[in-house]
N, C-alpha and C. Protein backbone atom coordinates (compact mmCIF):
# COMPACT_ATOMS: atom_id res chain seq x y z
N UNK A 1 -64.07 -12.25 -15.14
CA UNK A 1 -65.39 -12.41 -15.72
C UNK A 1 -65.58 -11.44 -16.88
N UNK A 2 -66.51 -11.80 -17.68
CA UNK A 2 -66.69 -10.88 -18.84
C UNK A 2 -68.21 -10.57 -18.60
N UNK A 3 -68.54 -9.24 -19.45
CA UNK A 3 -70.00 -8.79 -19.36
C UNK A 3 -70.59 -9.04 -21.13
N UNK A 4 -71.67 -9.43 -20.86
CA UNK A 4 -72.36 -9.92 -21.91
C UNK A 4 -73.16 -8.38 -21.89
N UNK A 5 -72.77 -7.93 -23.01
CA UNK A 5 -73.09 -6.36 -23.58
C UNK A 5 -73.72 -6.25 -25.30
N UNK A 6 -74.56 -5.04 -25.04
CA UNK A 6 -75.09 -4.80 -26.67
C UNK A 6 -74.47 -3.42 -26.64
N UNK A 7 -73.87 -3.70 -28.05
CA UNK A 7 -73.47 -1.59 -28.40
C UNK A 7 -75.16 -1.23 -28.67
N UNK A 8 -74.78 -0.09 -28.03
CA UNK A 8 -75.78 0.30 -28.53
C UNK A 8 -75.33 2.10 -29.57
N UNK A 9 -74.95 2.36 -29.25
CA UNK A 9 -74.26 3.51 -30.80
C UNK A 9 -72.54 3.45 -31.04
N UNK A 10 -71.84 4.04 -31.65
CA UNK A 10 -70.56 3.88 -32.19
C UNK A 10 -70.26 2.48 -32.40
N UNK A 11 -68.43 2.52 -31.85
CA UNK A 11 -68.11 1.61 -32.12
C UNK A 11 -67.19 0.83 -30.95
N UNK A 12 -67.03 -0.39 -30.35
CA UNK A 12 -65.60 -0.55 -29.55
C UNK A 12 -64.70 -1.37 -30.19
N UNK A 13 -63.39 -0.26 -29.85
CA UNK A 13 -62.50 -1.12 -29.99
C UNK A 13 -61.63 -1.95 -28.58
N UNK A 14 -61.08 -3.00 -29.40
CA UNK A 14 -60.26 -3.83 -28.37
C UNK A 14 -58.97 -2.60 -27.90
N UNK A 15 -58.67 -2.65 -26.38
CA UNK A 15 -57.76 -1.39 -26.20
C UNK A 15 -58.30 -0.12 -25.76
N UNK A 16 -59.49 0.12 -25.83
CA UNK A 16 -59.66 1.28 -25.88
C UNK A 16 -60.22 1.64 -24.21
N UNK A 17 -60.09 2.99 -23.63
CA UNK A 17 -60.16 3.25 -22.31
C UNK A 17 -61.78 2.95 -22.31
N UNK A 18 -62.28 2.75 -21.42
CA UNK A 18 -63.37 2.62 -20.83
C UNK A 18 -64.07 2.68 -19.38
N UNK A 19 -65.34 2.96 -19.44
CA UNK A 19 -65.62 3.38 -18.04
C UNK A 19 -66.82 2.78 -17.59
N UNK A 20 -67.13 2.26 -16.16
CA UNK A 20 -68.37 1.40 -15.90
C UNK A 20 -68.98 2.28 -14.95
N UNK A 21 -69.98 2.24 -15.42
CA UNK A 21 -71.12 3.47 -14.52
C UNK A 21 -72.27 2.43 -14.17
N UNK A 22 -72.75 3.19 -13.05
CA UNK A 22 -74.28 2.29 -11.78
C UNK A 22 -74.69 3.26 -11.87
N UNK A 23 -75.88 3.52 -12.85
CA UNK A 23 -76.47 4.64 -12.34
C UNK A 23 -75.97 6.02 -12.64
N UNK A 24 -75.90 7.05 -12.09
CA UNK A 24 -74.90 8.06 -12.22
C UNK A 24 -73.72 8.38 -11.95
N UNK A 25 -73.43 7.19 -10.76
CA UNK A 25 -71.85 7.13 -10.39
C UNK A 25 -70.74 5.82 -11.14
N UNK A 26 -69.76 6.63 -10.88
CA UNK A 26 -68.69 5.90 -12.06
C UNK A 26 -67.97 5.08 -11.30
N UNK A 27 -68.31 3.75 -11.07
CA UNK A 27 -67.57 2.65 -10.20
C UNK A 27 -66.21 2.60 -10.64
N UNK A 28 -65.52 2.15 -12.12
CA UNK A 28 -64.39 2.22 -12.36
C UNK A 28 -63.87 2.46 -13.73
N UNK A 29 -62.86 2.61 -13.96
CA UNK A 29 -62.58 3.45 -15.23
C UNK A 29 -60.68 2.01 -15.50
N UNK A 30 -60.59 1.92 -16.54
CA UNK A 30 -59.92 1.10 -16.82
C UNK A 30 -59.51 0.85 -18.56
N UNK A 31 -59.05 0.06 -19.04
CA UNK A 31 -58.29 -0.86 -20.27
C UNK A 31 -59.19 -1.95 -21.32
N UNK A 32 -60.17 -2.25 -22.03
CA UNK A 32 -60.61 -2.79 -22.40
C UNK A 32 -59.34 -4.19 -22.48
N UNK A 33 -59.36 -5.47 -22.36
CA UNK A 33 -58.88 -6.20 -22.43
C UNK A 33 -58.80 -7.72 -23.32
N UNK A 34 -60.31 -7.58 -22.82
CA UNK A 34 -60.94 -8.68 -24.36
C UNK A 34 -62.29 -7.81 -24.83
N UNK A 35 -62.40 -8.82 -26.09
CA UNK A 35 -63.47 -8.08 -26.78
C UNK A 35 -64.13 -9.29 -27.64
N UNK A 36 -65.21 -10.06 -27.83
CA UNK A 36 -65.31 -11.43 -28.04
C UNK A 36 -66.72 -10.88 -28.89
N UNK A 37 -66.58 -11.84 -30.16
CA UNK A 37 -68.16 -11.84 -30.77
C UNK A 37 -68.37 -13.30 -30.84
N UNK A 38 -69.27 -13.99 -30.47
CA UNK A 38 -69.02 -15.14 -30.00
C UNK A 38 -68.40 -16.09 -29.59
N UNK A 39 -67.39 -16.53 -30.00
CA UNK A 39 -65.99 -17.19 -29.34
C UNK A 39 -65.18 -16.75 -29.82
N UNK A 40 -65.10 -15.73 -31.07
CA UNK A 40 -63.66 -15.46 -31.44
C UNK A 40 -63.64 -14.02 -31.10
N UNK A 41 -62.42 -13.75 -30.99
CA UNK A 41 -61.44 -12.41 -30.30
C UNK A 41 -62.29 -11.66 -31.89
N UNK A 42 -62.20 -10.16 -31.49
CA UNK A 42 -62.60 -9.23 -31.99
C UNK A 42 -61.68 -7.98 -32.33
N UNK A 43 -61.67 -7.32 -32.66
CA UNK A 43 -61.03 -5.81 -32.58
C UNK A 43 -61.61 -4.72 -32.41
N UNK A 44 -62.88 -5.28 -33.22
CA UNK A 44 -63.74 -4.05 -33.21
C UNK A 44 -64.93 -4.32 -33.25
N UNK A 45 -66.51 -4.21 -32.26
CA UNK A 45 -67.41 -4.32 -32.47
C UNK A 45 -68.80 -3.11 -33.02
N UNK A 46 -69.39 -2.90 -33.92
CA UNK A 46 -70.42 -2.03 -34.15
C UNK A 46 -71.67 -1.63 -33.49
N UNK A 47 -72.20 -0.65 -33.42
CA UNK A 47 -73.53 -0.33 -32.80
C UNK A 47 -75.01 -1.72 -33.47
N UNK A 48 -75.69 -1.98 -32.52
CA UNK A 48 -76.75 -3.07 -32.98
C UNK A 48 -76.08 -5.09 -33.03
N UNK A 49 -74.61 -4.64 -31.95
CA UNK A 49 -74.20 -6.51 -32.13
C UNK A 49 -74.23 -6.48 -30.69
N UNK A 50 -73.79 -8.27 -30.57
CA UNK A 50 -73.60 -7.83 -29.28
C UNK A 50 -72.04 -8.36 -29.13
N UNK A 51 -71.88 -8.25 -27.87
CA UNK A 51 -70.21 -9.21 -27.42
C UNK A 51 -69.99 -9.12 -26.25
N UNK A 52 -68.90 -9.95 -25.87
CA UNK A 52 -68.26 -9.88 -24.71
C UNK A 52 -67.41 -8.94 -24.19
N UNK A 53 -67.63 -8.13 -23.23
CA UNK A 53 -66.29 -7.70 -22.91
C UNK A 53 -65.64 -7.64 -21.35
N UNK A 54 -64.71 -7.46 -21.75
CA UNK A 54 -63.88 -7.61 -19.88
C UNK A 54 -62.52 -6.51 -19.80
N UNK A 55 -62.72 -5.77 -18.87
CA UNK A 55 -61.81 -4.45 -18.65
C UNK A 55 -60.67 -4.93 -17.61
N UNK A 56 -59.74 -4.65 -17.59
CA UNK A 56 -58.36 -5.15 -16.98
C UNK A 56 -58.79 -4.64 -15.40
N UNK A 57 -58.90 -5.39 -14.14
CA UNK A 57 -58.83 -5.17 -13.09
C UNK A 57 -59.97 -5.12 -12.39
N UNK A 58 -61.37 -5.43 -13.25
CA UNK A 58 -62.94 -5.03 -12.71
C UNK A 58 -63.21 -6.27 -13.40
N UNK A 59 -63.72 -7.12 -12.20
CA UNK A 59 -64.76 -8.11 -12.29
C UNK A 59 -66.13 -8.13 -11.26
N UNK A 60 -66.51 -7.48 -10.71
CA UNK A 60 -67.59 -6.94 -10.58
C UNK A 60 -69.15 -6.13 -11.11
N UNK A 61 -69.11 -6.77 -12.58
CA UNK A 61 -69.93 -6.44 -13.35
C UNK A 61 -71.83 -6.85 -12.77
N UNK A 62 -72.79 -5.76 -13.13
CA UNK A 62 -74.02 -6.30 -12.43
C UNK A 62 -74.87 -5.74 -13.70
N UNK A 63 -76.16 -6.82 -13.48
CA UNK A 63 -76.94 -5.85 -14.71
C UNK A 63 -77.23 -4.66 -14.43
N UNK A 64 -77.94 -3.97 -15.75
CA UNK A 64 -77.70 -2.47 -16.18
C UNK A 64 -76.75 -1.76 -15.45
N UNK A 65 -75.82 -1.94 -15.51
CA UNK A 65 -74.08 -1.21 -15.88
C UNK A 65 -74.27 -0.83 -17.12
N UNK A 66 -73.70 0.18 -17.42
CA UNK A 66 -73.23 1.13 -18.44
C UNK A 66 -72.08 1.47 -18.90
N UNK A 67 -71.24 0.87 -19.71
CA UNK A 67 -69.79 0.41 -19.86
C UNK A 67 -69.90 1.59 -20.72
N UNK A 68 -69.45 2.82 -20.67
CA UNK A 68 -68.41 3.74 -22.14
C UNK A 68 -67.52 3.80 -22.60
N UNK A 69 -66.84 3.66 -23.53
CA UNK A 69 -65.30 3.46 -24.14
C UNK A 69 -65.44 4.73 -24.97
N UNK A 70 -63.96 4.78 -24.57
CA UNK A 70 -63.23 6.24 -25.22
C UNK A 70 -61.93 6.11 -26.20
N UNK A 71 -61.71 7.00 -26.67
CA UNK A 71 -60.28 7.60 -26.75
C UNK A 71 -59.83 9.08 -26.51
N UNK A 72 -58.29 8.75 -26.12
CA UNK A 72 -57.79 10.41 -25.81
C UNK A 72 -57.20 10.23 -27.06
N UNK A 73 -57.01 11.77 -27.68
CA UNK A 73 -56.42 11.84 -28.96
C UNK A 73 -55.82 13.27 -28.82
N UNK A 74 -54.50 13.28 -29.00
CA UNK A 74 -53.25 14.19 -28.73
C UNK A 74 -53.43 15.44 -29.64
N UNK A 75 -54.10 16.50 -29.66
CA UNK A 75 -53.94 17.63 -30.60
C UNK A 75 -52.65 18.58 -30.93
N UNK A 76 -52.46 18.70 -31.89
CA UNK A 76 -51.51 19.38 -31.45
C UNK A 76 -51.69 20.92 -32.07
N UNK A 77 -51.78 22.34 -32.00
CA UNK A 77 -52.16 23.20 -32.23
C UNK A 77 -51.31 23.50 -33.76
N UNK A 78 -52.42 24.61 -34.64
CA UNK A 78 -51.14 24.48 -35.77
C UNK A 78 -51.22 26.28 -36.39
N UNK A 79 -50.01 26.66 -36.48
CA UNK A 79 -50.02 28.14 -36.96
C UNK A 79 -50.94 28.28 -38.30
């Protein structure tokens, strides 16, 4: 199943880690998998659209869920 979602600030990308929260607790954490702006596949959606999305292994989506998407990004220290 997919969740019919509005960004509401940044940006998502297709791929990117994400996490589904109820409230204050964090039901599951997972893979963005699709990412849909009306019927066609996406890559990337903006704050103020809306779209589809569906996370690899969680189909248990309910209203007001709170989907966050992330990235980890590798630092590497520099002299």
């Amino acid at each position: 199943s997919v969740a019919g979602s509005m960004v509401t600030e940044g940006v998502i990308q297709r791929d990117a880690q994400a996490r589904v929260r109820r409230g204050e607790t964090l039901i599951f954490e997972g893979k963005v998998s699709t990412l849909r702006r009306f019927k066609d596949d996406a890559k990337a959606v903006k704050a103020g659209f809306e779209c589809g999305i569906r996370i690899d292994g969680f189909d248990d989506y309910e209203e007001k869920d709170v989907l966050e998407c992330f990235e980890i990004e590798k630092v590497f220290p520099t002299l």
